[in-house]
PDB file of N, CA and C in Angstrom:
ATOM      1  N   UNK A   1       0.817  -1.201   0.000  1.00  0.00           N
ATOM      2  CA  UNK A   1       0.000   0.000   0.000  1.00  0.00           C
ATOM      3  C   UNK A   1       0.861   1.265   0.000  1.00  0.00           C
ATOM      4  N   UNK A   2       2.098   0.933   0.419  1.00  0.00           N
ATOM      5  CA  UNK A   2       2.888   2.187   0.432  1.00  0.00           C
ATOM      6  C   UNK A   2       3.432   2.923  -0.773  1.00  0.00           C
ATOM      7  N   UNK A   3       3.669   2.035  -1.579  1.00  0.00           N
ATOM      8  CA  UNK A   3       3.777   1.869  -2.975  1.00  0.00           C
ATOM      9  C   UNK A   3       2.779   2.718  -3.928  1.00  0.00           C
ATOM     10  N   UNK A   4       1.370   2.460  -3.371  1.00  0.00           N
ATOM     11  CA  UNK A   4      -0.035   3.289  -4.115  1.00  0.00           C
ATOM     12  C   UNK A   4       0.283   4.442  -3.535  1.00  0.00           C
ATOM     13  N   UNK A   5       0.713   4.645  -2.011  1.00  0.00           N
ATOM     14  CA  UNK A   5       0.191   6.290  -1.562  1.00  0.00           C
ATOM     15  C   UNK A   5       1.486   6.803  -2.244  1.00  0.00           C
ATOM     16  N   UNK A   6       2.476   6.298  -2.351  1.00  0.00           N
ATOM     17  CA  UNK A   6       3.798   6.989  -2.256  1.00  0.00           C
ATOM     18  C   UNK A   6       3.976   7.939  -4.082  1.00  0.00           C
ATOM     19  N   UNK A   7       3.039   6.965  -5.084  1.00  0.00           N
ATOM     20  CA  UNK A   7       2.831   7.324  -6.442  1.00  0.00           C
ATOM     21  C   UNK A   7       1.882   8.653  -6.521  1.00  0.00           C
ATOM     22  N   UNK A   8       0.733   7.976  -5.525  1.00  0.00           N
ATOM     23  CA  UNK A   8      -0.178   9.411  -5.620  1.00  0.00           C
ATOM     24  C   UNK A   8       0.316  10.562  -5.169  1.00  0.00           C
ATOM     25  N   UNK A   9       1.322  10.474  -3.990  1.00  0.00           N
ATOM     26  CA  UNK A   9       1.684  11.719  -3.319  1.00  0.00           C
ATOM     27  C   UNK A   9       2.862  12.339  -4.202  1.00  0.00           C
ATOM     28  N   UNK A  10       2.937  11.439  -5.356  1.00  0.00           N
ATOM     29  CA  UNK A  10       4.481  12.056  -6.308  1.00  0.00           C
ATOM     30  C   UNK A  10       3.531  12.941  -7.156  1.00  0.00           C
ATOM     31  N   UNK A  11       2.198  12.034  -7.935  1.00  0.00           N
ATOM     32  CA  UNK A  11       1.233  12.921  -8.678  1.00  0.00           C
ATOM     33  C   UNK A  11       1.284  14.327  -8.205  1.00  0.00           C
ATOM     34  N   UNK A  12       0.907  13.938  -6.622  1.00  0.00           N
ATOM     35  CA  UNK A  12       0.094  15.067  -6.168  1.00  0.00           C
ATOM     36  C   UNK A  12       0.524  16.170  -6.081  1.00  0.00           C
ATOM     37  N   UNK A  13       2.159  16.359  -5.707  1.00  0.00           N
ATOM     38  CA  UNK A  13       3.433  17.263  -6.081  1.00  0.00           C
ATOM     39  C   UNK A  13       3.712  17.523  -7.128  1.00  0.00           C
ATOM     40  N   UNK A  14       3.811  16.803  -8.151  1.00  0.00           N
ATOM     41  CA  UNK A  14       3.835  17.695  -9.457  1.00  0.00           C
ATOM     42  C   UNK A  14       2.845  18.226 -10.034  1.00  0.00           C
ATOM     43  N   UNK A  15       1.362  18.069  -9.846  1.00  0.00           N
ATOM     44  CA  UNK A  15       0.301  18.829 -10.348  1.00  0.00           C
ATOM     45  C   UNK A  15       0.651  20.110  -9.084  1.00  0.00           C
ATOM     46  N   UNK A  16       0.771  20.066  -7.752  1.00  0.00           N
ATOM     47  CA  UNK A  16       0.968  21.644  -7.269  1.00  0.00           C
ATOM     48  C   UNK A  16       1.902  21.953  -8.103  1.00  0.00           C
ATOM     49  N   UNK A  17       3.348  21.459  -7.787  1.00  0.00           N
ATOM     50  CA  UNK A  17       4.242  21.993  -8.697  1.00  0.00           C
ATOM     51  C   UNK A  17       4.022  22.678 -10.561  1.00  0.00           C
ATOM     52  N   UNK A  18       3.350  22.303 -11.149  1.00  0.00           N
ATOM     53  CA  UNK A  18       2.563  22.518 -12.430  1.00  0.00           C
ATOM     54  C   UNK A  18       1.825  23.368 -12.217  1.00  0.00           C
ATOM     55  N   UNK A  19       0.907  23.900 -11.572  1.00  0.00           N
ATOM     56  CA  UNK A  19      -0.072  25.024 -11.074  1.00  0.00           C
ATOM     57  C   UNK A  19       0.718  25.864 -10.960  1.00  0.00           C
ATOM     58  N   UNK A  20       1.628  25.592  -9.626  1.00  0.00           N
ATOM     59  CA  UNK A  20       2.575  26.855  -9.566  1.00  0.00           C
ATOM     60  C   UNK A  20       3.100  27.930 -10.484  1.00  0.00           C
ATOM     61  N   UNK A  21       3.941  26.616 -11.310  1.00  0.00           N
ATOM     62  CA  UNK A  21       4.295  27.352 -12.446  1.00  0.00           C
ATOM     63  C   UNK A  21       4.068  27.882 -13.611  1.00  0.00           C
ATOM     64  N   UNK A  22       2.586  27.646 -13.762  1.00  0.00           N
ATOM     65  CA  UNK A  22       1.586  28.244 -14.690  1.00  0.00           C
ATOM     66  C   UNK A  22       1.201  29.307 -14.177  1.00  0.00           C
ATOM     67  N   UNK A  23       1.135  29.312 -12.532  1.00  0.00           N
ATOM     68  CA  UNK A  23       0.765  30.501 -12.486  1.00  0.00           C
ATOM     69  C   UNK A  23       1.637  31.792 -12.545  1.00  0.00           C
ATOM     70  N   UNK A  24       2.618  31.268 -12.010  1.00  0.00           N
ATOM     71  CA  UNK A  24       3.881  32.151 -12.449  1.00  0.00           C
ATOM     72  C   UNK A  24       4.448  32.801 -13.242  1.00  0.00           C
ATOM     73  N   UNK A  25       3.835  31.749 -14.667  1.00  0.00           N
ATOM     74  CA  UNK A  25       4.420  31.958 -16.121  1.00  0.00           C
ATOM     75  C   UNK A  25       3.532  33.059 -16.670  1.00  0.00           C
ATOM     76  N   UNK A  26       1.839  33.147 -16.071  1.00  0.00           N
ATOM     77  CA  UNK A  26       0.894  33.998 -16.436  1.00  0.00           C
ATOM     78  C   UNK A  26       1.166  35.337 -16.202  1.00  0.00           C
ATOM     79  N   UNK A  27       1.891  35.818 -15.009  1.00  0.00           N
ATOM     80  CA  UNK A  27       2.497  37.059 -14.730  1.00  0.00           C
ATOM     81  C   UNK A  27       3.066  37.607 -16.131  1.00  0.00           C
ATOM     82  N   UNK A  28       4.009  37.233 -16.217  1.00  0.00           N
ATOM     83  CA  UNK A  28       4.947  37.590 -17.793  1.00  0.00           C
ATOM     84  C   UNK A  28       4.103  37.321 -18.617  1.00  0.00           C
ATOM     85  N   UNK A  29       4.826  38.061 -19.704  1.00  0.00           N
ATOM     86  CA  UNK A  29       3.772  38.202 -21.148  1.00  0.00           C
ATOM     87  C   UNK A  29       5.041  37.309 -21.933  1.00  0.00           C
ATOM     88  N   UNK A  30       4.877  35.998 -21.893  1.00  0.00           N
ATOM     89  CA  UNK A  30       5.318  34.974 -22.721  1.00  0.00           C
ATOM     90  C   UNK A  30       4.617  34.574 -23.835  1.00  0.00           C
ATOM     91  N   UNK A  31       4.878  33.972 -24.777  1.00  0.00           N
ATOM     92  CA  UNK A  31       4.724  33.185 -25.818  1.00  0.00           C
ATOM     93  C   UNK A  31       3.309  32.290 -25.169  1.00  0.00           C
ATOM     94  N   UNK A  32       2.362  32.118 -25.118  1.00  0.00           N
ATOM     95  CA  UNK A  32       1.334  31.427 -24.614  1.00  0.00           C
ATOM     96  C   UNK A  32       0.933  29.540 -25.450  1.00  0.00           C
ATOM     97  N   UNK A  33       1.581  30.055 -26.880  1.00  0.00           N
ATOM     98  CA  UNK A  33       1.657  28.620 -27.594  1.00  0.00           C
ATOM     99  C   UNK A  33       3.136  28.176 -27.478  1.00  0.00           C
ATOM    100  N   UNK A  34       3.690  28.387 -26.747  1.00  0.00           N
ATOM    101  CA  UNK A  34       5.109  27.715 -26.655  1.00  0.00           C
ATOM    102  C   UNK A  34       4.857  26.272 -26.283  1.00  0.00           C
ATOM    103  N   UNK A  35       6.041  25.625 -26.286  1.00  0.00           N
ATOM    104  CA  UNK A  35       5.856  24.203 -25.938  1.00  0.00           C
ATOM    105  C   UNK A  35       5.942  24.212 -24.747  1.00  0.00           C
ATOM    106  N   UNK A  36       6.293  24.572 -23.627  1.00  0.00           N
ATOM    107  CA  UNK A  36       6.628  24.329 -22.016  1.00  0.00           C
ATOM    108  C   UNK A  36       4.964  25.091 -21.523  1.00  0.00           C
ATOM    109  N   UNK A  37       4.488  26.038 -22.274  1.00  0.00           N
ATOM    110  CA  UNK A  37       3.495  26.514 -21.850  1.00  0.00           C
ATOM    111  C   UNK A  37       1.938  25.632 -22.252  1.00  0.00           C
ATOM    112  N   UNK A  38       1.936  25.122 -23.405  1.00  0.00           N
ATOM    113  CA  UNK A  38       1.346  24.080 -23.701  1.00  0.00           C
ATOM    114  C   UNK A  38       1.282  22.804 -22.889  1.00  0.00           C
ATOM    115  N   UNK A  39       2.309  22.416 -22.867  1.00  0.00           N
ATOM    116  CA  UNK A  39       2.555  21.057 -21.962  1.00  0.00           C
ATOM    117  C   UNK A  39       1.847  21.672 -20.355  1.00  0.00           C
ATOM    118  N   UNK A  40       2.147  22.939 -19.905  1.00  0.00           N
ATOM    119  CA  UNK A  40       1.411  23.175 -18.718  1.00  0.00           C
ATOM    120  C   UNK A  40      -0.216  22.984 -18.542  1.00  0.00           C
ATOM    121  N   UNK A  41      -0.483  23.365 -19.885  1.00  0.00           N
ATOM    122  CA  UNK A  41      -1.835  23.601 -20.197  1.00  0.00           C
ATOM    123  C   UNK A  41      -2.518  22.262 -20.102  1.00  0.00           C
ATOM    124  N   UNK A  42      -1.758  21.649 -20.994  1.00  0.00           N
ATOM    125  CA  UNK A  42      -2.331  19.940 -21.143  1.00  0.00           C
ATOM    126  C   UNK A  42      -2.721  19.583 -19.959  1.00  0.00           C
ATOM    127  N   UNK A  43      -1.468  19.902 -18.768  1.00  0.00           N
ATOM    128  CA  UNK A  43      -1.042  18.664 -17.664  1.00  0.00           C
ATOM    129  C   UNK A  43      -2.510  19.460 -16.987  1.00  0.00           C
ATOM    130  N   UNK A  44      -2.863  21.057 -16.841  1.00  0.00           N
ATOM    131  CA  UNK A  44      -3.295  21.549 -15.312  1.00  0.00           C
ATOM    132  C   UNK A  44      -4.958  21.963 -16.110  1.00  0.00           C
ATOM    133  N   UNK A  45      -4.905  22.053 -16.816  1.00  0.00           N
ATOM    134  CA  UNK A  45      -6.303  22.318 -17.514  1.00  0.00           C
ATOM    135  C   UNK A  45      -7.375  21.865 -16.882  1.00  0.00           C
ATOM    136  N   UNK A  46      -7.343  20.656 -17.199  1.00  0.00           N
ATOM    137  CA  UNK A  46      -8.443  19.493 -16.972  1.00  0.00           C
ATOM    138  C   UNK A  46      -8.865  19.274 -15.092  1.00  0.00           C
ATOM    139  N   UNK A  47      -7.565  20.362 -14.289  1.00  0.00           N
ATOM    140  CA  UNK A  47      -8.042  20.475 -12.851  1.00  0.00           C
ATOM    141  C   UNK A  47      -8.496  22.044 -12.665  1.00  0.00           C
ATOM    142  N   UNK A  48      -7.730  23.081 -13.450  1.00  0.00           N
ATOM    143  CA  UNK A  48      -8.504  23.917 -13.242  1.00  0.00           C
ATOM    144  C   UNK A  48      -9.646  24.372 -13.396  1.00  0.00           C
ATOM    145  N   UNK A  49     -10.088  24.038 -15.146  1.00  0.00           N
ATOM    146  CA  UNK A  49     -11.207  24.266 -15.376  1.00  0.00           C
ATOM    147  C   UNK A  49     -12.410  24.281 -14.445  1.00  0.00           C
ATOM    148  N   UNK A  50     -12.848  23.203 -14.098  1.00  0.00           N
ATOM    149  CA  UNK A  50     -14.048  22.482 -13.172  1.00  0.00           C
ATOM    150  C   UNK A  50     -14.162  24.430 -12.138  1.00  0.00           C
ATOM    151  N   UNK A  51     -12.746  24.339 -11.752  1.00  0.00           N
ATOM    152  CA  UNK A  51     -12.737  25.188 -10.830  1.00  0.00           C
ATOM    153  C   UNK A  51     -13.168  26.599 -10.703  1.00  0.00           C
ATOM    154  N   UNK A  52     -12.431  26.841 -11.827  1.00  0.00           N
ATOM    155  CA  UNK A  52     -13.161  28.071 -13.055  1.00  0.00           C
ATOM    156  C   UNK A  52     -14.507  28.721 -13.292  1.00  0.00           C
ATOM    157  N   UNK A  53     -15.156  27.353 -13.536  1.00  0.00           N
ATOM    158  CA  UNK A  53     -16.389  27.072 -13.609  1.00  0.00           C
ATOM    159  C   UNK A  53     -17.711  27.505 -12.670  1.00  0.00           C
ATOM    160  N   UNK A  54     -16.890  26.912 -11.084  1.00  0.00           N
ATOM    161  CA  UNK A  54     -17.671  27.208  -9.883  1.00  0.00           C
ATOM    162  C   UNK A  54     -17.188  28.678  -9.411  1.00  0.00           C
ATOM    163  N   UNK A  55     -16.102  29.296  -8.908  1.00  0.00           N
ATOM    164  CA  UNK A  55     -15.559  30.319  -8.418  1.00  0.00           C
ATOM    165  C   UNK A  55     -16.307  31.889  -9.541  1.00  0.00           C
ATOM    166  N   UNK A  56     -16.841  32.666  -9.174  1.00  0.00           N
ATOM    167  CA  UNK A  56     -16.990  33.815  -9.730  1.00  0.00           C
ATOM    168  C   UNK A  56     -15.408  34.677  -9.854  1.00  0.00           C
ATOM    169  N   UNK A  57     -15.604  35.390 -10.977  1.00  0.00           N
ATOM    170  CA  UNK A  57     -14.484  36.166 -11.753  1.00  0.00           C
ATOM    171  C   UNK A  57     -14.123  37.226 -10.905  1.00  0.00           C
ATOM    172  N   UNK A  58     -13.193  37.949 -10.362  1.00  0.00           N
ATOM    173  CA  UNK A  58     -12.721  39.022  -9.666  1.00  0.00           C
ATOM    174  C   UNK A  58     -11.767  39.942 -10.727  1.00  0.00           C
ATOM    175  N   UNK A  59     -12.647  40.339 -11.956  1.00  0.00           N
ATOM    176  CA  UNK A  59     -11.755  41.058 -12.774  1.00  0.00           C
ATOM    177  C   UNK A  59     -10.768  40.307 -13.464  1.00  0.00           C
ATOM    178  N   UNK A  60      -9.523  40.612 -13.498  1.00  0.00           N
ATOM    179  CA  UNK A  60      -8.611  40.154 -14.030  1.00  0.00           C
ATOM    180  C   UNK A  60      -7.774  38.640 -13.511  1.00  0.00           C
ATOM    181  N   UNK A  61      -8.368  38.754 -12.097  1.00  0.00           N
ATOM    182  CA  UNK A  61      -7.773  38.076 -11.151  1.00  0.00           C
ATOM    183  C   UNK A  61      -8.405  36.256 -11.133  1.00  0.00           C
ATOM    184  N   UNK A  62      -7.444  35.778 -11.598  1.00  0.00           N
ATOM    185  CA  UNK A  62      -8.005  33.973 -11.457  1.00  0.00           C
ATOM    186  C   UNK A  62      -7.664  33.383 -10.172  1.00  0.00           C
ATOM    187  N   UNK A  63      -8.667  32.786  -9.258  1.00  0.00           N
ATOM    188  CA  UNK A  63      -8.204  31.967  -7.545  1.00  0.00           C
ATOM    189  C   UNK A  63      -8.457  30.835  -8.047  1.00  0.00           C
ATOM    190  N   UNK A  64      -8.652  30.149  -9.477  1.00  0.00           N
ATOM    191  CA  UNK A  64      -8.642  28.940  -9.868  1.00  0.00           C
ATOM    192  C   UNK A  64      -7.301  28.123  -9.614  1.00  0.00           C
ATOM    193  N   UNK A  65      -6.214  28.553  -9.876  1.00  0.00           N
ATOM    194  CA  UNK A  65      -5.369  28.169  -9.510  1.00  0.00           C
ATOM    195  C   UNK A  65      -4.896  27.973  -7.969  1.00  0.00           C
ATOM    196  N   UNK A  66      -4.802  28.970  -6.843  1.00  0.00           N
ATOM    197  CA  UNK A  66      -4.905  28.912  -5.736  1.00  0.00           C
ATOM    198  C   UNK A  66      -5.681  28.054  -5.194  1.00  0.00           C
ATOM    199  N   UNK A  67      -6.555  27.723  -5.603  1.00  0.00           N
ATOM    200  CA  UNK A  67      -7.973  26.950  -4.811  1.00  0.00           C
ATOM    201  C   UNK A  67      -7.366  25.436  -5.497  1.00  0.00           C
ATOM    202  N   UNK A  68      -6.867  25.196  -6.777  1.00  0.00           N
ATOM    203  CA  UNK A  68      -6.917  24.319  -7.018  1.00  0.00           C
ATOM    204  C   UNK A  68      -5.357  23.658  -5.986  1.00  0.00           C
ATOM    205  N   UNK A  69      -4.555  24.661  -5.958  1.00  0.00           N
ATOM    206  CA  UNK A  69      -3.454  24.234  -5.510  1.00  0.00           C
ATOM    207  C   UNK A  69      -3.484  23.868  -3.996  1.00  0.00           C
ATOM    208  N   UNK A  70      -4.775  24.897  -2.886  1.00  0.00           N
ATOM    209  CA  UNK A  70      -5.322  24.096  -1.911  1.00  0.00           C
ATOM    210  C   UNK A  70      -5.718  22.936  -1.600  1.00  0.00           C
ATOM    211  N   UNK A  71      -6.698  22.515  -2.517  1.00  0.00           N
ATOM    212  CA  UNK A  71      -7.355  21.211  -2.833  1.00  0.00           C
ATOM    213  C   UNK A  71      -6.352  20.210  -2.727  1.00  0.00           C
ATOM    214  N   UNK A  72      -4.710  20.296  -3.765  1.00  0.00           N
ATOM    215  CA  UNK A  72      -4.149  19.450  -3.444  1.00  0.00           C
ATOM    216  C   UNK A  72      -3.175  19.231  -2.492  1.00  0.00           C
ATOM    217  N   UNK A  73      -3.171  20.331  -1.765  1.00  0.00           N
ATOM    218  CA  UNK A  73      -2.682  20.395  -0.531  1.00  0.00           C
ATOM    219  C   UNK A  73      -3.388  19.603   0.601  1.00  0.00           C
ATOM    220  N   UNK A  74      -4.896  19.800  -0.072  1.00  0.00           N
ATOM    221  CA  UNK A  74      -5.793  19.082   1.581  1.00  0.00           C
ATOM    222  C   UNK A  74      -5.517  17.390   0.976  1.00  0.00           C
ATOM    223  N   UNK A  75      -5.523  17.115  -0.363  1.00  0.00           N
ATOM    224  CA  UNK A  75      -5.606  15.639  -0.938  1.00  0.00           C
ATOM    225  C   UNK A  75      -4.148  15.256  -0.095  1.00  0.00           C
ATOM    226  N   UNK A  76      -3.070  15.685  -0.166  1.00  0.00           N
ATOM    227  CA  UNK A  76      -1.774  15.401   0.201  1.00  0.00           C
ATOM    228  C   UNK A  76      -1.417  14.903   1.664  1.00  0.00           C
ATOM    229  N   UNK A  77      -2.421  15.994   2.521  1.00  0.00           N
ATOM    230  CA  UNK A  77      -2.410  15.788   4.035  1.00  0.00           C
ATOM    231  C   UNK A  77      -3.181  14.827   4.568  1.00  0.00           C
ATOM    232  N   UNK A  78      -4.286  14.644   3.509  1.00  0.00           N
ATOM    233  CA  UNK A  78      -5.322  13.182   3.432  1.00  0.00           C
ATOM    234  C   UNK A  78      -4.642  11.839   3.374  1.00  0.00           C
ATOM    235  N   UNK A  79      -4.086  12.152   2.318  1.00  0.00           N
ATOM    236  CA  UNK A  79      -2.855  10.802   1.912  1.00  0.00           C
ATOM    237  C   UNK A  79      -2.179  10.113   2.945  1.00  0.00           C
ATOM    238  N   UNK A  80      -1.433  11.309   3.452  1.00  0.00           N
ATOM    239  CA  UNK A  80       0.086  10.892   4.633  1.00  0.00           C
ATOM    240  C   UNK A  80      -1.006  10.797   5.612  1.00  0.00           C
ATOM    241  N   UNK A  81      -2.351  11.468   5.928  1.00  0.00           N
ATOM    242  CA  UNK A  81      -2.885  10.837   7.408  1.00  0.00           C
ATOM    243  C   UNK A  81      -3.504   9.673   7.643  1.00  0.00           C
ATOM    244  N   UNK A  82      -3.848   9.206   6.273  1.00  0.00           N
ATOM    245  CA  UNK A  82      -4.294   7.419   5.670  1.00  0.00           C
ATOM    246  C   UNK A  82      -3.478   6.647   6.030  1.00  0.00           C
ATOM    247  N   UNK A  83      -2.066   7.070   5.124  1.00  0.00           N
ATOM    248  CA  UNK A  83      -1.382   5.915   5.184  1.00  0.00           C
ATOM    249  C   UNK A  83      -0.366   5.292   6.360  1.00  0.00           C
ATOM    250  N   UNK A  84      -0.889   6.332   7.067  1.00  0.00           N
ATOM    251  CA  UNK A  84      -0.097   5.740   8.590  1.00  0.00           C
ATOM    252  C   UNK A  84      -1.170   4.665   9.675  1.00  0.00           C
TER     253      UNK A  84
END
């Protein structure tokens, strides 16, 4: 079983890690079809969206990301308090 949590909790770090840095990358006015920015898109899309969806717009300002990066913060602390 340690084996299952230990994979999910690697997931679960690189999708924060991936959020992060999408969100980071959004600050700067980069290339938006680049390949590193794409590949972000691919990987974090499909968790932000949903999120997007529910949260109302604050102007310019997206908490889709933040909220999503909570979420896997609470999934993470879920994990390690399971698997003990």
């Amino acid at each position: 079983m340690t084996i299952l949590t230990d994979l999910l909790a690697l997931v679960i770090r690189g999708l924060y890690f991936a959020i992060f840095i999408k969100a980071i990358i959004s600050w700067f006015p980069i290339d938006q079809n680049g390949p590193i920015v794409r590949v972000l898109n691919q990987i974090t899309e499909p968790i932000i969206e949903p999120i997007r969806k529910i949260l109302p717009t604050f102007g310019m300002l997206d908490l889709a990301p933040l909220v999503a990066i909570l979420l896997l913060s609470f999934l993470s602390r879920m994990l390690e308090s399971a698997s003990f």
